[in-house]
Protein backbone atom coordinates (compact mmCIF):
# COMPACT_ATOMS: atom_id res chain seq x y z
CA UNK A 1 7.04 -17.77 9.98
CA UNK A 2 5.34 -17.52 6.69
CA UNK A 3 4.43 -13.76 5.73
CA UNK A 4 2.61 -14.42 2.91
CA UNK A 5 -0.02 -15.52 5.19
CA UNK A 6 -0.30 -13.33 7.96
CA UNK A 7 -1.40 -9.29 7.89
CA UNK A 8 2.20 -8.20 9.05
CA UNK A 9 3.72 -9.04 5.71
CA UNK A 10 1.28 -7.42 3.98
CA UNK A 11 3.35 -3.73 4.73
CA UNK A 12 6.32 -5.16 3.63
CA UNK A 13 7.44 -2.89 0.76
CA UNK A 14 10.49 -4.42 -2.00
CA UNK A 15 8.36 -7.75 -2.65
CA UNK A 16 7.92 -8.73 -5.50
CA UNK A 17 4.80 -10.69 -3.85
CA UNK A 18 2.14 -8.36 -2.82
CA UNK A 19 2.94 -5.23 -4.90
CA UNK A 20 2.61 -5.09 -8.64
CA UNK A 21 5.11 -2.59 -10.62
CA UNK A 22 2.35 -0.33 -10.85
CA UNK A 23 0.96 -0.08 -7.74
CA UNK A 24 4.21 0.09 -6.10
CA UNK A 25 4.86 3.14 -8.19
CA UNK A 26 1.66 4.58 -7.21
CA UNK A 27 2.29 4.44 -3.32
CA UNK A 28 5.92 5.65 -3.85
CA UNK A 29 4.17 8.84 -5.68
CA UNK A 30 1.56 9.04 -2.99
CA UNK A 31 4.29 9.17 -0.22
CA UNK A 32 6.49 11.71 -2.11
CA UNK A 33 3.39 14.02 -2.47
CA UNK A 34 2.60 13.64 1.12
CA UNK A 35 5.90 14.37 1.83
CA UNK A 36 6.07 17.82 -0.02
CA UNK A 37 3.00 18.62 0.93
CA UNK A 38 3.64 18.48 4.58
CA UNK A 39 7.16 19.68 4.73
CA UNK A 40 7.20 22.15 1.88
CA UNK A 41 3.98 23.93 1.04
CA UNK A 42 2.72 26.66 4.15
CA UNK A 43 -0.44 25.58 5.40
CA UNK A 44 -2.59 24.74 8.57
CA UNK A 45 -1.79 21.93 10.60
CA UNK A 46 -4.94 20.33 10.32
CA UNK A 47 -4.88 20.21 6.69
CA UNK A 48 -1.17 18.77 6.48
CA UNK A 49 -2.89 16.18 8.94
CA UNK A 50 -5.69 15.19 6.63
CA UNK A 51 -3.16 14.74 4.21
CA UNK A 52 -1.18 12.50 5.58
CA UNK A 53 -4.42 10.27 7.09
CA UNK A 54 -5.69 10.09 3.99
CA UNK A 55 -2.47 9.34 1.91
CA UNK A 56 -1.98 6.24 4.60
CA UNK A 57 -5.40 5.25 4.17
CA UNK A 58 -4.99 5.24 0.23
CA UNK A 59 -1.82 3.07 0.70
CA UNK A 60 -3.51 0.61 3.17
CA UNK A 61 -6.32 -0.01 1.45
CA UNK A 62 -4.24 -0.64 -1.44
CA UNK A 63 -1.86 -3.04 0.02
CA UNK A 64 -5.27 -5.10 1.62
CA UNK A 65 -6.73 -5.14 -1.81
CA UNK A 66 -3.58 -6.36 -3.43
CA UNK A 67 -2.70 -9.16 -0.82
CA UNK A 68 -6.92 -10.12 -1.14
CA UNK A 69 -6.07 -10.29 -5.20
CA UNK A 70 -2.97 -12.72 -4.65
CA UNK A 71 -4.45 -15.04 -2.32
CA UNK A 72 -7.39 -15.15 -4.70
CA UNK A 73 -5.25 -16.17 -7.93
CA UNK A 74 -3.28 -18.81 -5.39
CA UNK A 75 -6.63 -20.20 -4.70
CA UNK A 76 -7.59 -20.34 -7.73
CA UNK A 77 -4.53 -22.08 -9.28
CA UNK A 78 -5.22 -25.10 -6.18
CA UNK A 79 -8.99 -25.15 -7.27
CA UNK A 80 -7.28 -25.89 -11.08
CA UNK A 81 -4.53 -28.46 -10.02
């Protein structure tokens, strides 16, 4: 099965594939924050929630916009060759 294709790769973190150096350092950030945030710091339970939903929505939107960006430069390298 070919995961560079499908949407379940797309999660996969340690590629080299879908996440650039950068980004991949910005979601490890993101998580660690998240992570402090809800284990560390006293707060409501609602809050550490909206944390966390919007930390994972930051991350997937990330990892859709960087698999979109790859299959565009693949597509573009056929369209040249």
């Amino acid at each position: 099965m070919d995961f560079g294709k499908s949407w379940c790769g797309i999660m996969s973190f340690g590629t080299s594939k879908v996440f650039g150096t950068v980004t991949e350092a910005f979601i490890l950030a993101l998580m660690l924050v998240s992570v402090f945030a809800v284990l560390y710091i006293s707060m409501a339970t609602l809050y550490k929630v909206g944390i966390v939903a919007i930390v994972f929505t930051m991350i997937f939107l990330m990892t859709i916009a960087s698999q979109i960006m790859r299959e565009q430069k693949e597509t573009r390298k056929q369209q040249q060759a």
